[in-house]
PDB file of N, CA and C in Angstrom:
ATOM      1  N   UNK A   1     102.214  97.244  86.061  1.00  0.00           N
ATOM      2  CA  UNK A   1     100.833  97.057  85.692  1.00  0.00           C
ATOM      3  C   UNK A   1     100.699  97.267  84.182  1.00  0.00           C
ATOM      4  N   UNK A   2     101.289  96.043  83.390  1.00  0.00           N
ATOM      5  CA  UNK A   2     101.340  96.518  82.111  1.00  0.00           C
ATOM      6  C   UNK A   2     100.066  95.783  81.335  1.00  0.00           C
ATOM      7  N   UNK A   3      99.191  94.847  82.024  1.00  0.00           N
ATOM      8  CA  UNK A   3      97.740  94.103  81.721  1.00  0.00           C
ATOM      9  C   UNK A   3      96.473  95.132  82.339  1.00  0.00           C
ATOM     10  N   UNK A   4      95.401  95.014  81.132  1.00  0.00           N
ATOM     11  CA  UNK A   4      94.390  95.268  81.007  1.00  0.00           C
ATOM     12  C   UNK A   4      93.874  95.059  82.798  1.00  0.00           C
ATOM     13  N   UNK A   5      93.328  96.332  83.702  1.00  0.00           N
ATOM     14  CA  UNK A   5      92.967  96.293  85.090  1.00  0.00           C
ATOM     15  C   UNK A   5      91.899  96.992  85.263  1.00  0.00           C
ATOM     16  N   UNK A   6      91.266  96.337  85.766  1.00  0.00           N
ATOM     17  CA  UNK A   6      89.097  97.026  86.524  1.00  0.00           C
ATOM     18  C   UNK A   6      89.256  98.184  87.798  1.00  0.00           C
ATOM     19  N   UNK A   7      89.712  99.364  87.450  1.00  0.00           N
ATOM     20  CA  UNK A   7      90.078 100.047  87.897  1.00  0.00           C
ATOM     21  C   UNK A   7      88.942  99.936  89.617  1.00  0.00           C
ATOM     22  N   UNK A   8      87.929  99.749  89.460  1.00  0.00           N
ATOM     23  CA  UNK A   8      86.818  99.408  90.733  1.00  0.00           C
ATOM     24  C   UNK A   8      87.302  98.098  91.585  1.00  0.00           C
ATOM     25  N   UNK A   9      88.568  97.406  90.461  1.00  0.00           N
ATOM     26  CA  UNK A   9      88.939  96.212  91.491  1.00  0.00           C
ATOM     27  C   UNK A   9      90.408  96.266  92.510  1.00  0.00           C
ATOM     28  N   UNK A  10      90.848  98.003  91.669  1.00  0.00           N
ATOM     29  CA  UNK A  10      92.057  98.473  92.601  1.00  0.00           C
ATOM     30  C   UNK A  10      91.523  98.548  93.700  1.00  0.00           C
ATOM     31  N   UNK A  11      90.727  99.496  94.226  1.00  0.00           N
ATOM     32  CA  UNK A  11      90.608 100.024  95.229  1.00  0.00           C
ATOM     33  C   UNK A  11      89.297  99.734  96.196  1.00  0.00           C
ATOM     34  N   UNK A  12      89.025  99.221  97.377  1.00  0.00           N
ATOM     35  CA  UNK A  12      87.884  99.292  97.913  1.00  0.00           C
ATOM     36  C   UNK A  12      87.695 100.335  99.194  1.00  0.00           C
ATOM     37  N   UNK A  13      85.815 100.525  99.338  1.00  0.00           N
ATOM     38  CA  UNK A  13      85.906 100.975 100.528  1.00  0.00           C
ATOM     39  C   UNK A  13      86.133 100.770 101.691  1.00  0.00           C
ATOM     40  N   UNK A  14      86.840 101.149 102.787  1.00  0.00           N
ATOM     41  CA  UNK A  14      86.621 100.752 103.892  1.00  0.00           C
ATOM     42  C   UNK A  14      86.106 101.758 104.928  1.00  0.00           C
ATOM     43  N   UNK A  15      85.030 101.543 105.553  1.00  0.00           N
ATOM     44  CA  UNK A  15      83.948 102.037 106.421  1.00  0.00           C
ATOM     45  C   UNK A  15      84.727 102.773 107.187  1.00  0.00           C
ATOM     46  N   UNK A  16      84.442 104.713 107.204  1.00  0.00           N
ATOM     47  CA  UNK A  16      85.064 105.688 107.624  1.00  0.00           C
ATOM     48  C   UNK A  16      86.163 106.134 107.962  1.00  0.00           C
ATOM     49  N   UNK A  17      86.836 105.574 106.735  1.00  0.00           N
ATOM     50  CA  UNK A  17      87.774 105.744 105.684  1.00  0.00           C
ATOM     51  C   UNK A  17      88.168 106.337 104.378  1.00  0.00           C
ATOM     52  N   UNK A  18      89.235 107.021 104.135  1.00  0.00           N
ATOM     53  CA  UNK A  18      89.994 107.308 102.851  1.00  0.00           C
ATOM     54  C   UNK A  18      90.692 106.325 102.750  1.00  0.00           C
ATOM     55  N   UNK A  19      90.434 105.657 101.540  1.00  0.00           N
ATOM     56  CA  UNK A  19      91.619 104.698 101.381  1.00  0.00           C
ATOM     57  C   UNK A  19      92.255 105.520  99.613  1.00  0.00           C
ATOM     58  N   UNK A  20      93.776 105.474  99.955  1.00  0.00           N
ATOM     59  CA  UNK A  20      94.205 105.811  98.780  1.00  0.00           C
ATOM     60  C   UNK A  20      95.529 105.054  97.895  1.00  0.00           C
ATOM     61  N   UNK A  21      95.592 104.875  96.663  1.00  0.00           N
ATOM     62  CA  UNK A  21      96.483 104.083  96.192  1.00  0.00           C
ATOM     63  C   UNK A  21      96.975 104.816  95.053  1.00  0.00           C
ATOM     64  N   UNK A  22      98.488 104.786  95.042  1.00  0.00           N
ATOM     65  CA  UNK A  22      99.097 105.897  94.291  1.00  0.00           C
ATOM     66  C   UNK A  22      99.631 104.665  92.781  1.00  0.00           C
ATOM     67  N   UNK A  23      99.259 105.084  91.790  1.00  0.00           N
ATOM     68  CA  UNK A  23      99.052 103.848  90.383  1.00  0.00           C
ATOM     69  C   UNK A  23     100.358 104.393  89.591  1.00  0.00           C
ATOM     70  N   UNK A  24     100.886 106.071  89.375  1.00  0.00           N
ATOM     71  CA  UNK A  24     101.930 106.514  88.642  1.00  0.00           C
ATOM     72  C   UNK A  24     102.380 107.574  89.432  1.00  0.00           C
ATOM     73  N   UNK A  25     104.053 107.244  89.788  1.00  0.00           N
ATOM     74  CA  UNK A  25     104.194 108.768  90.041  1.00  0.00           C
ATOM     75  C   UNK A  25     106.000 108.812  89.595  1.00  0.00           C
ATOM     76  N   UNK A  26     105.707 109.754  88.621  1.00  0.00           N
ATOM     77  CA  UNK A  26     106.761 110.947  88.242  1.00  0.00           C
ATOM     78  C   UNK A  26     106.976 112.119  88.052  1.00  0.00           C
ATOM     79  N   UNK A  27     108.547 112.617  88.046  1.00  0.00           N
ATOM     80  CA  UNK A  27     108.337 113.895  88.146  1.00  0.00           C
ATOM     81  C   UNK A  27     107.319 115.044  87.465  1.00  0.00           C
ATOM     82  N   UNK A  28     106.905 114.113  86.506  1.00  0.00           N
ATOM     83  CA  UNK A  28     105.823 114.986  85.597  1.00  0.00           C
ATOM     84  C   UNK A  28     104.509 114.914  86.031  1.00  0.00           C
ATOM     85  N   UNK A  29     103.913 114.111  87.287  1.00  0.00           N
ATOM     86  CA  UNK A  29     102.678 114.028  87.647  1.00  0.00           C
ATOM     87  C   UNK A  29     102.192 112.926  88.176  1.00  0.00           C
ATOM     88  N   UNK A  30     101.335 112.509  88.833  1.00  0.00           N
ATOM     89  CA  UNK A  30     100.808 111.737  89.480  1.00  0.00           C
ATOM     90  C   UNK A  30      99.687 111.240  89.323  1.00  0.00           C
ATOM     91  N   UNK A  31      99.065 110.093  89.417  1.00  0.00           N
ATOM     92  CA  UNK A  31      97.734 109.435  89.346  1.00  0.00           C
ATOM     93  C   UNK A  31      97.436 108.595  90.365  1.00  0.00           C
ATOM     94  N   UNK A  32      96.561 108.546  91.229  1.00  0.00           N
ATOM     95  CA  UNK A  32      96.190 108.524  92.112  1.00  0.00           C
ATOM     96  C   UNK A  32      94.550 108.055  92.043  1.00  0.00           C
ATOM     97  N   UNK A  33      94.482 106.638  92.933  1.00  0.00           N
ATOM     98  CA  UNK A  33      93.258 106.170  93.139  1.00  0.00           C
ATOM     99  C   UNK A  33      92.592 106.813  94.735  1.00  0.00           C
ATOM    100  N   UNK A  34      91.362 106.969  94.506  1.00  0.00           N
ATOM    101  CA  UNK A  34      90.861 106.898  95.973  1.00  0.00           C
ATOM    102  C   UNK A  34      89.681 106.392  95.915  1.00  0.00           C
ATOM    103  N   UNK A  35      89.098 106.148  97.278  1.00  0.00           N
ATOM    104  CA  UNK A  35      87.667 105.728  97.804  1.00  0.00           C
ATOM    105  C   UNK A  35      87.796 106.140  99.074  1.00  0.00           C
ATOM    106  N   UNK A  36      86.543 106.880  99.113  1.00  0.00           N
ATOM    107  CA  UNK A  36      86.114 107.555 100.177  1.00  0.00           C
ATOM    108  C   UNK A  36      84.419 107.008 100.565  1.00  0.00           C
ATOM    109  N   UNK A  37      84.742 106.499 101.911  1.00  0.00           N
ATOM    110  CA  UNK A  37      83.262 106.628 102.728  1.00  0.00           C
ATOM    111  C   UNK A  37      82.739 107.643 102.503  1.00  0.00           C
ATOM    112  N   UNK A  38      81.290 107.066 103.016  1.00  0.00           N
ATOM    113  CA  UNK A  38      80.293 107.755 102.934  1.00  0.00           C
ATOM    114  C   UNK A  38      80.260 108.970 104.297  1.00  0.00           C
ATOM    115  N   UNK A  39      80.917 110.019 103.972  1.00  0.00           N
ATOM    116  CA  UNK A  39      80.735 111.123 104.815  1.00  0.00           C
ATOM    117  C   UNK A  39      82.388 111.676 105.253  1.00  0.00           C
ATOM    118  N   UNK A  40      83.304 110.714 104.636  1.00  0.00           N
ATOM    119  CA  UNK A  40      84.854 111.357 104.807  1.00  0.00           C
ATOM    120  C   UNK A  40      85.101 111.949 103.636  1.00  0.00           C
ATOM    121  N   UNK A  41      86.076 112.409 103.761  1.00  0.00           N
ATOM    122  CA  UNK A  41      86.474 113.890 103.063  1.00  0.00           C
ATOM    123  C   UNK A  41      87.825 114.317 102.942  1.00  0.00           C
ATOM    124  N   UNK A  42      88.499 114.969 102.535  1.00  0.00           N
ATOM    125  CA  UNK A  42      89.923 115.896 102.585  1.00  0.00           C
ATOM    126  C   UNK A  42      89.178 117.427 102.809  1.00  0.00           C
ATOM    127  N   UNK A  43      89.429 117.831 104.298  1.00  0.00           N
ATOM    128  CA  UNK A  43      89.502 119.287 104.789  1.00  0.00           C
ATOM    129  C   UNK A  43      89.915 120.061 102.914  1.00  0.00           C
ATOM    130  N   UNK A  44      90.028 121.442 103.559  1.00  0.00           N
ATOM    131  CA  UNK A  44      90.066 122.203 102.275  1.00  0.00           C
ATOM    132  C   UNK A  44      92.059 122.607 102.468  1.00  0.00           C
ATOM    133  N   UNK A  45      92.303 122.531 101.001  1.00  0.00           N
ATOM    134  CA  UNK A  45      93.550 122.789 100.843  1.00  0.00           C
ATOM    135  C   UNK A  45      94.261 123.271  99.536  1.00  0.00           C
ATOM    136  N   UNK A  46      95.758 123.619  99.317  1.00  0.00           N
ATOM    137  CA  UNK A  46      95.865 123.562  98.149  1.00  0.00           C
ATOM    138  C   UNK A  46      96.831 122.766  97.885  1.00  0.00           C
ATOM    139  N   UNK A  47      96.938 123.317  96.401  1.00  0.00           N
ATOM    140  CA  UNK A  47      98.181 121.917  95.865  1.00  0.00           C
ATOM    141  C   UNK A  47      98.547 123.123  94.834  1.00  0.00           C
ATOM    142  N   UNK A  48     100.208 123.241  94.443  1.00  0.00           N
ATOM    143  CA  UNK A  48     100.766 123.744  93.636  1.00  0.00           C
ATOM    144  C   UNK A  48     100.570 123.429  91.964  1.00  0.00           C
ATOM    145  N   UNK A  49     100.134 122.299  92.278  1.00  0.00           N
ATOM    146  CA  UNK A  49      99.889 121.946  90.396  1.00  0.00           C
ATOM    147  C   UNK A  49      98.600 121.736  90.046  1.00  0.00           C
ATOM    148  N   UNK A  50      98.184 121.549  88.983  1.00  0.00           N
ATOM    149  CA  UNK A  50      96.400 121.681  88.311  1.00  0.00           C
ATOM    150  C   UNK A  50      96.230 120.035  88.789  1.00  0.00           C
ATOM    151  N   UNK A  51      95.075 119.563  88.675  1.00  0.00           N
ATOM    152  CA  UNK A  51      94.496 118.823  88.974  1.00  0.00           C
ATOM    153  C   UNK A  51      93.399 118.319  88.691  1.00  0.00           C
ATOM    154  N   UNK A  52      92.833 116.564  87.848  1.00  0.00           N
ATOM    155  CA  UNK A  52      91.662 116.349  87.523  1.00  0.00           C
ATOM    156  C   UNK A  52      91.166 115.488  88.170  1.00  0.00           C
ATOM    157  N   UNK A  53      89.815 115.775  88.565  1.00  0.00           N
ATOM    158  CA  UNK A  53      89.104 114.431  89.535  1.00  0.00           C
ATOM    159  C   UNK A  53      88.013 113.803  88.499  1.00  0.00           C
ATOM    160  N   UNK A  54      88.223 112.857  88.890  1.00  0.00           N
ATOM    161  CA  UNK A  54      86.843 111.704  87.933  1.00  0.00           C
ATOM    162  C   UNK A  54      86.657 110.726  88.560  1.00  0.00           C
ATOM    163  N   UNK A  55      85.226 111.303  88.660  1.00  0.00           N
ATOM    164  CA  UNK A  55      84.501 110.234  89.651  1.00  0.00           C
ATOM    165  C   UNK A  55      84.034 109.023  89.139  1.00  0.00           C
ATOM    166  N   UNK A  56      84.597 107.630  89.332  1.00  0.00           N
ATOM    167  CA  UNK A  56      84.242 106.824  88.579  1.00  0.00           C
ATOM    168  C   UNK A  56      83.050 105.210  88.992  1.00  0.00           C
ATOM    169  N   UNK A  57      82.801 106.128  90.555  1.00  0.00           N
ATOM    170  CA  UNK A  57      81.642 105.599  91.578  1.00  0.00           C
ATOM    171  C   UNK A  57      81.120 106.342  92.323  1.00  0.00           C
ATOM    172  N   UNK A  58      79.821 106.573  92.263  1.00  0.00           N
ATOM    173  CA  UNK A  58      79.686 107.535  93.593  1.00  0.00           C
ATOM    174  C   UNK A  58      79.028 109.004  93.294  1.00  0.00           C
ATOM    175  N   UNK A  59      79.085 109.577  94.374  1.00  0.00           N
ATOM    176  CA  UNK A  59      78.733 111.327  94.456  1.00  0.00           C
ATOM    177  C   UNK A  59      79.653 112.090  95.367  1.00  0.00           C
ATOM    178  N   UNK A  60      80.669 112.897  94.766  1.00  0.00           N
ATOM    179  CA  UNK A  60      81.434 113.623  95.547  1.00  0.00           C
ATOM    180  C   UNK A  60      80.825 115.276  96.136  1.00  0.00           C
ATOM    181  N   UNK A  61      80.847 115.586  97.043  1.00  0.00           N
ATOM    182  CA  UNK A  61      80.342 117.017  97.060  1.00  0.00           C
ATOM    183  C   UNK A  61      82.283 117.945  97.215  1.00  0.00           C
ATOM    184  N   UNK A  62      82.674 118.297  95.962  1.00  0.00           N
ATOM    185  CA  UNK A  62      83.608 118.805  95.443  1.00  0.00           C
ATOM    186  C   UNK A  62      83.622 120.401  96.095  1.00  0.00           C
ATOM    187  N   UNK A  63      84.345 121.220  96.555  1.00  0.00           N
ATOM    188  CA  UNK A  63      84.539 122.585  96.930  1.00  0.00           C
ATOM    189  C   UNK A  63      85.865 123.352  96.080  1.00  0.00           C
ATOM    190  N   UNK A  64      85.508 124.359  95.194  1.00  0.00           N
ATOM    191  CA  UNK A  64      86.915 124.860  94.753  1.00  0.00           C
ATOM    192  C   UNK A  64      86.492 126.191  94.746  1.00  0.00           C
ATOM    193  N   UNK A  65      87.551 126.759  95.348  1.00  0.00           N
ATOM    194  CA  UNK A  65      87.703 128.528  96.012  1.00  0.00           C
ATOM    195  C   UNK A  65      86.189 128.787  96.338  1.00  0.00           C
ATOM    196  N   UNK A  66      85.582 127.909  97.191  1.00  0.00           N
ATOM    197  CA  UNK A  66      84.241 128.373  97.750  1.00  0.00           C
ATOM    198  C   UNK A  66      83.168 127.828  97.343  1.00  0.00           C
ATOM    199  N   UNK A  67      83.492 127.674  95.731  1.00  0.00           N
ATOM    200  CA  UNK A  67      81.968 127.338  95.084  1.00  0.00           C
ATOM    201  C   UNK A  67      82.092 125.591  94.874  1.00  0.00           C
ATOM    202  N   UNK A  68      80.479 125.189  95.538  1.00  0.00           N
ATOM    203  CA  UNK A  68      80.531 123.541  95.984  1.00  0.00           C
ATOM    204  C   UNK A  68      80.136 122.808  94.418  1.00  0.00           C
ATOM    205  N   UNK A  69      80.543 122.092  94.520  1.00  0.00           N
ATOM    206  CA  UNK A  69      80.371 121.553  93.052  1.00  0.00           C
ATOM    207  C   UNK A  69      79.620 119.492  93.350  1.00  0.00           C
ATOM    208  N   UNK A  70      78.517 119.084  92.583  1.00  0.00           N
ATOM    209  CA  UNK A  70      78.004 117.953  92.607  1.00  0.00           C
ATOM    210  C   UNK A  70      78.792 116.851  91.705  1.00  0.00           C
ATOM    211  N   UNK A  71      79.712 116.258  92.161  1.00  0.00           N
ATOM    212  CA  UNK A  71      80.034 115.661  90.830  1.00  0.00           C
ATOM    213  C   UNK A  71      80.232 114.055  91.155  1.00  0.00           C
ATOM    214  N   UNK A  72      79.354 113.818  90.144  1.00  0.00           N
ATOM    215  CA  UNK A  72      78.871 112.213  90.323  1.00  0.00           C
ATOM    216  C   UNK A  72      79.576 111.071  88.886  1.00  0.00           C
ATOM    217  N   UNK A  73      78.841 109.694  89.309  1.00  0.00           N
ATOM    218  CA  UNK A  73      79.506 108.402  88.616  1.00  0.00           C
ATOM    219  C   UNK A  73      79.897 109.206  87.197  1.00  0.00           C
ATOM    220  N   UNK A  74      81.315 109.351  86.610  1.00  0.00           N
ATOM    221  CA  UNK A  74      81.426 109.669  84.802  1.00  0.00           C
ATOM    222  C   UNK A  74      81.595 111.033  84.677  1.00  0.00           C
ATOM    223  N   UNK A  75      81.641 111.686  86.079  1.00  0.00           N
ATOM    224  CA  UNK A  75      82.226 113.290  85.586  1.00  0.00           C
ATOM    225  C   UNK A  75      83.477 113.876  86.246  1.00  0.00           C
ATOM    226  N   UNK A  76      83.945 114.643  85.626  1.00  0.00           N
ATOM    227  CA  UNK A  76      85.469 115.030  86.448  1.00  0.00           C
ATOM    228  C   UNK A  76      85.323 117.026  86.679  1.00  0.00           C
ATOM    229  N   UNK A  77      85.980 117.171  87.482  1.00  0.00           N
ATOM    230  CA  UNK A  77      86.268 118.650  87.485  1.00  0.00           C
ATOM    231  C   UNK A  77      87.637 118.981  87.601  1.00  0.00           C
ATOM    232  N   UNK A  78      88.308 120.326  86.832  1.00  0.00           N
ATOM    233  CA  UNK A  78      89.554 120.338  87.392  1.00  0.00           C
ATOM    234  C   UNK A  78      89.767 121.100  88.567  1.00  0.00           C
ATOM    235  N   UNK A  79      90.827 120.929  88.855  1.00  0.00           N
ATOM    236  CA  UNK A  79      91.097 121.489  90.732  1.00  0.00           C
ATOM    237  C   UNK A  79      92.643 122.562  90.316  1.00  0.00           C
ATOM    238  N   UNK A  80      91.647 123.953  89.787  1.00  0.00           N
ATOM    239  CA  UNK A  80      93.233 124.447  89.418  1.00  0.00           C
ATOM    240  C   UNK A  80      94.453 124.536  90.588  1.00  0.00           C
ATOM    241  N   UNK A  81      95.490 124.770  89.688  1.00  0.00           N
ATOM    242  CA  UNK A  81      96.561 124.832  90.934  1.00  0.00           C
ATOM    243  C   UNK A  81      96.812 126.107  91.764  1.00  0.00           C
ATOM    244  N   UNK A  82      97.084 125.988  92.558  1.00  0.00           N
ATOM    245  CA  UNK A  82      96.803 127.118  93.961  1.00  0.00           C
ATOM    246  C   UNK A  82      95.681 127.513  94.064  1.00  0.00           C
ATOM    247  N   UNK A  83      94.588 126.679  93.800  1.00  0.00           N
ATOM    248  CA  UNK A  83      92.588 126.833  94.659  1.00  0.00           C
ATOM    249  C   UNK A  83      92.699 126.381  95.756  1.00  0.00           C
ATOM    250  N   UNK A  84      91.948 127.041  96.692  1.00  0.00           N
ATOM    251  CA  UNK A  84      91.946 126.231  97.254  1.00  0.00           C
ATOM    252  C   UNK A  84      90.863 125.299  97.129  1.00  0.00           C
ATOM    253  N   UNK A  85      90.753 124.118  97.758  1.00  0.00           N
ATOM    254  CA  UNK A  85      89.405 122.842  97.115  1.00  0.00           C
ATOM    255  C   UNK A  85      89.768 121.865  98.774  1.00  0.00           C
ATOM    256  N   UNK A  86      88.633 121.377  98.895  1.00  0.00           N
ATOM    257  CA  UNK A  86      88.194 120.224  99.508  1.00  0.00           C
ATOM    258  C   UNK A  86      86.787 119.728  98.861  1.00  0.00           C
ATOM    259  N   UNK A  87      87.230 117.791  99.668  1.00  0.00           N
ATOM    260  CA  UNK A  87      86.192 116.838  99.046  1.00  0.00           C
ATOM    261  C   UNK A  87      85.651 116.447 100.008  1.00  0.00           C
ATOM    262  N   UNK A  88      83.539 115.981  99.893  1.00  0.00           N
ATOM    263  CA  UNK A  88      83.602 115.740 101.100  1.00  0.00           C
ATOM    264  C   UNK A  88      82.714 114.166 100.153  1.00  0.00           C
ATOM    265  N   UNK A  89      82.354 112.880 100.433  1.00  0.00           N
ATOM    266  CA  UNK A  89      81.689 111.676 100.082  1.00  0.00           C
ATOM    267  C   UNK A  89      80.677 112.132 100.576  1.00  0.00           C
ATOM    268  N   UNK A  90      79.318 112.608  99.746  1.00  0.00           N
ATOM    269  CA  UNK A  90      77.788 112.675 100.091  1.00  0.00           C
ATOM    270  C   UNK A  90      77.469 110.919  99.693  1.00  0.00           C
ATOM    271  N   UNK A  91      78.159 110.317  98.495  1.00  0.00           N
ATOM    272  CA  UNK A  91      77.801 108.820  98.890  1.00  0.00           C
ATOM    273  C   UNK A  91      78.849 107.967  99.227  1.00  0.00           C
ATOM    274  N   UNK A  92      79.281 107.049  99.504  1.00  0.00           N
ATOM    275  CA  UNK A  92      80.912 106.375  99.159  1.00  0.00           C
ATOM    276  C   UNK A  92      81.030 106.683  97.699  1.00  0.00           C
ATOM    277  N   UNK A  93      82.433 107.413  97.622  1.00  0.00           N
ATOM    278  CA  UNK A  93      82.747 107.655  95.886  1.00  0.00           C
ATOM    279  C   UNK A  93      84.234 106.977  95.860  1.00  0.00           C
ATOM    280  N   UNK A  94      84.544 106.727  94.633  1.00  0.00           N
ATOM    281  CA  UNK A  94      86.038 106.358  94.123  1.00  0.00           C
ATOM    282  C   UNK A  94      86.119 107.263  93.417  1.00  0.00           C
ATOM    283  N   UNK A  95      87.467 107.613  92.819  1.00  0.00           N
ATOM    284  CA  UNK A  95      87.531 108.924  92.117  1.00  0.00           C
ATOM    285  C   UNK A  95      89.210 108.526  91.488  1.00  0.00           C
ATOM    286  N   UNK A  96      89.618 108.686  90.506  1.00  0.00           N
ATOM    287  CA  UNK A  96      90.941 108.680  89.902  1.00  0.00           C
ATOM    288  C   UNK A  96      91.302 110.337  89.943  1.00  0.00           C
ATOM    289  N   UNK A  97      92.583 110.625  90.509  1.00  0.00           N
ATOM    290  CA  UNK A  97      92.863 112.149  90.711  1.00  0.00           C
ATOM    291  C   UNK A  97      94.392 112.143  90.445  1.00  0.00           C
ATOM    292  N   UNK A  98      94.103 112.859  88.830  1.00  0.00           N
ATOM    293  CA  UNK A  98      95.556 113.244  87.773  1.00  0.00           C
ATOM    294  C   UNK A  98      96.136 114.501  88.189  1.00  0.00           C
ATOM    295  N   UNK A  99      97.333 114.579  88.429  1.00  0.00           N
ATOM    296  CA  UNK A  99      98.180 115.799  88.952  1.00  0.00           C
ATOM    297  C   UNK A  99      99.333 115.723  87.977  1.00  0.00           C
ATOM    298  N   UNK A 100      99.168 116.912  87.638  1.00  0.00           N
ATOM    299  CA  UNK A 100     100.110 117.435  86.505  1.00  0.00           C
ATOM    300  C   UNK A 100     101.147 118.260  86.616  1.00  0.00           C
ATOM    301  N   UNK A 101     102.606 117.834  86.952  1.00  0.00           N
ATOM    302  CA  UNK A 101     103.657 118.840  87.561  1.00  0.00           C
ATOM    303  C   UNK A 101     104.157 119.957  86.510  1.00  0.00           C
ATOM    304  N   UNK A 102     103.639 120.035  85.364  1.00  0.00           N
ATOM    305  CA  UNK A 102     104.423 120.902  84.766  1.00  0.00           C
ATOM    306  C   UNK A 102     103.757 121.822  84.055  1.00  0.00           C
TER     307      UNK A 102
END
């Protein structure tokens, strides 16, 4: 993917569904597309490395170590490493989610 790409034209929703598409992955980290229906989610969990979400459609209702977070179209939060965090779609959201192994 070395041409100019509409990142909204990677990925679509599909109705009560996560759909996810993995764009870079090396040992140094990962980038990662998603879209999430309206009302699916990732249960709560952790992940060993830090983590940035940016929401680049949508309204995510974001959870990290408890405290719920609103984060809508143009904002990101990080997801430190070993929080625990879950996501839940209050609207259908897309979201680009950077994982950083080192």
């Amino acid at each position: 993917m070395t041409n100019p790409q509409n990142i909204n034209q990677l990925i679509s929703f599909q109705e009560g569904s996560v759909v996810s598409k993995e764009i870079i992955n090396k040992p140094t980290g990962t980038v990662t597309l998603f879209a999430f229906a309206k009302g699916q989610g990732l249960s709560e969990h952790t992940a060993p490395y830090d983590a940035l979400a940016i929401i680049i459609e949508g309204l995510a209702e974001i959870t990290v170590s408890g405290v719920k977070y609103e984060v809508k179209t143009g904002e990101m939060l990080l997801l430190p490493a070993n929080a625990p965090h879950a996501l839940k779609a209050l609207q259908p959201f897309k979201m680009i989610l950077t994982m950083i192994k080192s």
